[in-house]
Protein backbone atom coordinates (compact mmCIF):
# COMPACT_ATOMS: atom_id res chain seq x y z
CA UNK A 1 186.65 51.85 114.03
CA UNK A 2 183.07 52.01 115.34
CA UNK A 3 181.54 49.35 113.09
CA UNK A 4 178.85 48.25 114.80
CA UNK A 5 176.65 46.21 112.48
CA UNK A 6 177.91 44.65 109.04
CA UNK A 7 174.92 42.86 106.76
CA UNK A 8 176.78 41.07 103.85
CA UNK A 9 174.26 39.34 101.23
CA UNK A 10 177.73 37.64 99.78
CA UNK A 11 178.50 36.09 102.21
CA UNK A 12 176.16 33.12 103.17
CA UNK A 13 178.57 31.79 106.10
CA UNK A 14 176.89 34.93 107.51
CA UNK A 15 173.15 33.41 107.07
CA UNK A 16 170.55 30.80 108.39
CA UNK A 17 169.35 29.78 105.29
CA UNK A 18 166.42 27.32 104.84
CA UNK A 19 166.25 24.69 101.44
CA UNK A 20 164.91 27.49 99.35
CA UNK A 21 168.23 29.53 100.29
CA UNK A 22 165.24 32.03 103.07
CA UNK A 23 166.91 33.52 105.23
CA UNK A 24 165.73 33.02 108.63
CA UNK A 25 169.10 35.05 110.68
CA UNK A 26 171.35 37.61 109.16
CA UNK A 27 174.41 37.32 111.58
CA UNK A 28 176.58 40.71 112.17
CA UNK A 29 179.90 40.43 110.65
CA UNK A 30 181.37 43.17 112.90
CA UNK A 31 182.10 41.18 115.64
CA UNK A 32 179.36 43.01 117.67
CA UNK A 33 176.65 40.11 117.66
CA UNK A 34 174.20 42.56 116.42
CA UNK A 35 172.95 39.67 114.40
CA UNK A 36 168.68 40.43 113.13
CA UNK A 37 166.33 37.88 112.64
CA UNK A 38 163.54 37.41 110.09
CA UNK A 39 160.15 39.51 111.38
CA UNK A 40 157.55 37.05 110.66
CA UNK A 41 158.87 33.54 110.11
CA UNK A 42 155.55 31.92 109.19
CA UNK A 43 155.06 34.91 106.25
CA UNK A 44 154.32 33.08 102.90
CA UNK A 45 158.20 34.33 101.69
CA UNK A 46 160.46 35.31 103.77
CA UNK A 47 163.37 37.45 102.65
CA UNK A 48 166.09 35.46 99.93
CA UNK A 49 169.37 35.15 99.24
CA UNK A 50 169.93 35.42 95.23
CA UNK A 51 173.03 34.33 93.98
CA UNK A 52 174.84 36.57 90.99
CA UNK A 53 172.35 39.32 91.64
CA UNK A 54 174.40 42.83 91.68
CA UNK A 55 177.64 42.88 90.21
CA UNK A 56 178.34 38.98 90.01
CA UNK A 57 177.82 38.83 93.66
CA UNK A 58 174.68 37.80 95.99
CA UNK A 59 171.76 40.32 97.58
CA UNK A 60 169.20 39.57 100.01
CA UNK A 61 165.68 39.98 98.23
CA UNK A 62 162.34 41.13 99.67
CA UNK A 63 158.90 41.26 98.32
CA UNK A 64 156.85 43.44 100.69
CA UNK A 65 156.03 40.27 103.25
CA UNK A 66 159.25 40.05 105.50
CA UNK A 67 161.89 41.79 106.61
CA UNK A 68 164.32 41.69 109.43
CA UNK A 69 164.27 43.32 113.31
CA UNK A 70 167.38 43.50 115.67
CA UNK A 71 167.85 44.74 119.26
CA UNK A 72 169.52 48.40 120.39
CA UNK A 73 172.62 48.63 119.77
CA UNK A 74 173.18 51.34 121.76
CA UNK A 75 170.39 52.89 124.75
CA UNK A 76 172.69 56.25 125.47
CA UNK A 77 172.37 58.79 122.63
CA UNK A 78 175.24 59.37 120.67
CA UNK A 79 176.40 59.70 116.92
CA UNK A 80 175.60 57.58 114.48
CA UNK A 81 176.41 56.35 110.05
CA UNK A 82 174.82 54.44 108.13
CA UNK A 83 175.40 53.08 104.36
CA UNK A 84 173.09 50.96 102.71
CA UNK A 85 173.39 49.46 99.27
CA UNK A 86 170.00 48.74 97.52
CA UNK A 87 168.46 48.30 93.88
CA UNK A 88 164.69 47.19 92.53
CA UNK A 89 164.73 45.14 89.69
CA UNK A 90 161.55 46.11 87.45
CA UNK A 91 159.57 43.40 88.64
CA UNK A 92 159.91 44.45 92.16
CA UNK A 93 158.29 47.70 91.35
CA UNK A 94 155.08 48.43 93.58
CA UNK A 95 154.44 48.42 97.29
CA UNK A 96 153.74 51.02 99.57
CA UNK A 97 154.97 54.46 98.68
CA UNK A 98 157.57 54.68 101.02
CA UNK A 99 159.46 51.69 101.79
CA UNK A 100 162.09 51.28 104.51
CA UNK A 101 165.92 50.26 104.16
CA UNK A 102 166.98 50.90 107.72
CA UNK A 103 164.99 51.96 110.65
CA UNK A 104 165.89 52.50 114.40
CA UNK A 105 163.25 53.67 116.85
CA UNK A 106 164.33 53.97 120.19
CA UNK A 107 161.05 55.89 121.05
CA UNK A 108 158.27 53.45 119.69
CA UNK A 109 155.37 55.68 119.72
CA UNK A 110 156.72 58.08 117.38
CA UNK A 111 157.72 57.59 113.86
CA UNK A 112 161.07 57.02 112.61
CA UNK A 113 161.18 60.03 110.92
CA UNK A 114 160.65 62.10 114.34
CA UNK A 115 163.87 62.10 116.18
CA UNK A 116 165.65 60.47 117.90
CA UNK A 117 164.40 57.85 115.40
CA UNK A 118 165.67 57.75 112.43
CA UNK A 119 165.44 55.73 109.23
CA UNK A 120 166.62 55.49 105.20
CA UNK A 121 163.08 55.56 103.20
CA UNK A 122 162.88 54.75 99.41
CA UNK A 123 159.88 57.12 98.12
CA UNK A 124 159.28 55.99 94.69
CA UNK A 125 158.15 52.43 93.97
CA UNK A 126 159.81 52.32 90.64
CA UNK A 127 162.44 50.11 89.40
CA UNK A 128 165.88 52.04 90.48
CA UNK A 129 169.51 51.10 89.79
CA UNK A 130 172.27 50.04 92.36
CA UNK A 131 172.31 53.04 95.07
CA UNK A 132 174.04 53.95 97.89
CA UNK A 133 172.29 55.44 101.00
CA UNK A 134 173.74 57.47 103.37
CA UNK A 135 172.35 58.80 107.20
CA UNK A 136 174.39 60.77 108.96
CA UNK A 137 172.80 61.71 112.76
CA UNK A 138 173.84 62.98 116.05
CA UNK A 139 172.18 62.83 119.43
CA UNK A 140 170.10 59.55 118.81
CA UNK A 141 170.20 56.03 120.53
CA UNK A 142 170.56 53.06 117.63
CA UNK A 143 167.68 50.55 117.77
CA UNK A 144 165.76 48.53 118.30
CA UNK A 145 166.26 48.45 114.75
CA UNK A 146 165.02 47.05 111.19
CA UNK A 147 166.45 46.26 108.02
CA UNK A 148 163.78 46.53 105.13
CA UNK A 149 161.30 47.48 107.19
CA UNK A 150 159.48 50.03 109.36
CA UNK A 151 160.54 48.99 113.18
CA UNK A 152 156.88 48.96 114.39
CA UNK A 153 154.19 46.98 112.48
CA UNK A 154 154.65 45.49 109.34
CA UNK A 155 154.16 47.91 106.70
CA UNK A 156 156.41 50.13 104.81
CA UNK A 157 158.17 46.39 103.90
CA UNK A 158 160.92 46.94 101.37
CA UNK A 159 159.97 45.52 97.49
CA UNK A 160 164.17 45.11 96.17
CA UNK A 161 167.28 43.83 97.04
CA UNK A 162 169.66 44.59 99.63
CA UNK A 163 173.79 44.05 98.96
CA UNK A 164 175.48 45.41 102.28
CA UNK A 165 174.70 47.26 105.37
CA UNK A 166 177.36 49.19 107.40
CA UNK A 167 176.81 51.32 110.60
CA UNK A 168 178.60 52.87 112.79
CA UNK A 169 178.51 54.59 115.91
CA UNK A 170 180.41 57.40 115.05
CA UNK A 171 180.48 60.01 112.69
CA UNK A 172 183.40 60.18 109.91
CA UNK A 173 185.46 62.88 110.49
CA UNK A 174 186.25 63.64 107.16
CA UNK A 175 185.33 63.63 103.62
CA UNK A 176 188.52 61.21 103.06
CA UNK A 177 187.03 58.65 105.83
CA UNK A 178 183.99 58.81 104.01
CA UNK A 179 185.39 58.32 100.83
CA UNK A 180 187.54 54.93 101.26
CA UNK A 181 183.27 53.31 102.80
CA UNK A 182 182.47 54.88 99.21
CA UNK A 183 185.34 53.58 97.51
CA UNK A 184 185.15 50.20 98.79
CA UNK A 185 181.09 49.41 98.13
CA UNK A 186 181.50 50.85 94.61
CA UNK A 187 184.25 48.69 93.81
CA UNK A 188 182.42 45.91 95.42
CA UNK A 189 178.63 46.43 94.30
CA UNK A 190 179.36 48.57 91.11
CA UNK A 191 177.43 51.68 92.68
CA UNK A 192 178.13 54.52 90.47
């Protein structure tokens, strides 16, 4: 319940792929048509699907030049969760020091770190194994929103691979809830 966007690199029903498997739409898989399109189509790369990337299955890959943007989900403030599963290979390492996974910034002229924005940041620029993120807020709006990237401008572009996004506008009210999301992207991605 309360699944309101679902990003699935495995699944490339889910994707508007070009000849060199770019991915120019990521298409919401929770029925919500929250679907995000690429930021800057014309960018030299634009994010990739890799096949047999994380765990035998497929991850979207970005190199600091594109990302993706999507629309609010939701204008009225309100609860919200969000798991992302990333890794950076070693030669993804680099980029700017902090690098987005998820952003949402319902007021634009602050940063996403000043609420009621909110976003998941990598800080190092290192290589870093399969990883689960979790944000956990209350009181916010969701979106507009990006996925590997800062919602405003076009830095702070994620250098790694992304396997699965899930949020939800709702919090979990308990540690068992939580546990079967855990349970299922472990099994899935291998995420210690």
């Amino acid at each position: 319940d309360g699944l309101v966007l679902w990003l699935d690199a495995d699944d490339p029903a889910a994707m508007t792929l070009d000849a060199q498997d770019q991915i120019l739409r990521w298409r919401d898989k929770s029925a919500k048509g929250n679907d995000v399109d690429v930021d800057n189509p014309k960018a030299a790369t634009l994010p990739l699907r890799v096949s047999n990337a994380l765990n035998g299955r497929a991850v979207v890959r970005f190199d600091g030049t594109a990302a993706f943007v999507g629309k609010a989900i939701r204008t009225a403030k309100g609860p919200v969760t969000v798991f992302v599963v990333s890794q950076r290979l070693p030669d993804q390492a680099g980029g700017k020091a902090w690098q987005r996974l998820f952003s949402s910034r319902p007021q634009l002229a602050d940063n996403d770190n000043v609420a009621p924005n909110f976003g998941i940041s990598v800080q190092q620029t290192t290589a870093y194994v399969p990883t689960l993120a979790l944000l956990e807020s209350n009181d916010v709006p969701i979106g507009p929103f990006a996925v590997a990237r800062n919602v405003v401008g076009t830095s702070e572009i994620l250098r790694g691979d992304i396997a699965e996004v899930l949020v939800y506008d709702r919090p979990f009210s308990s540690q068992t809830e939580r546990r079967k999301v855990f349970e299922y992207l472990a099994k899935k991605w291998a995420v210690a």
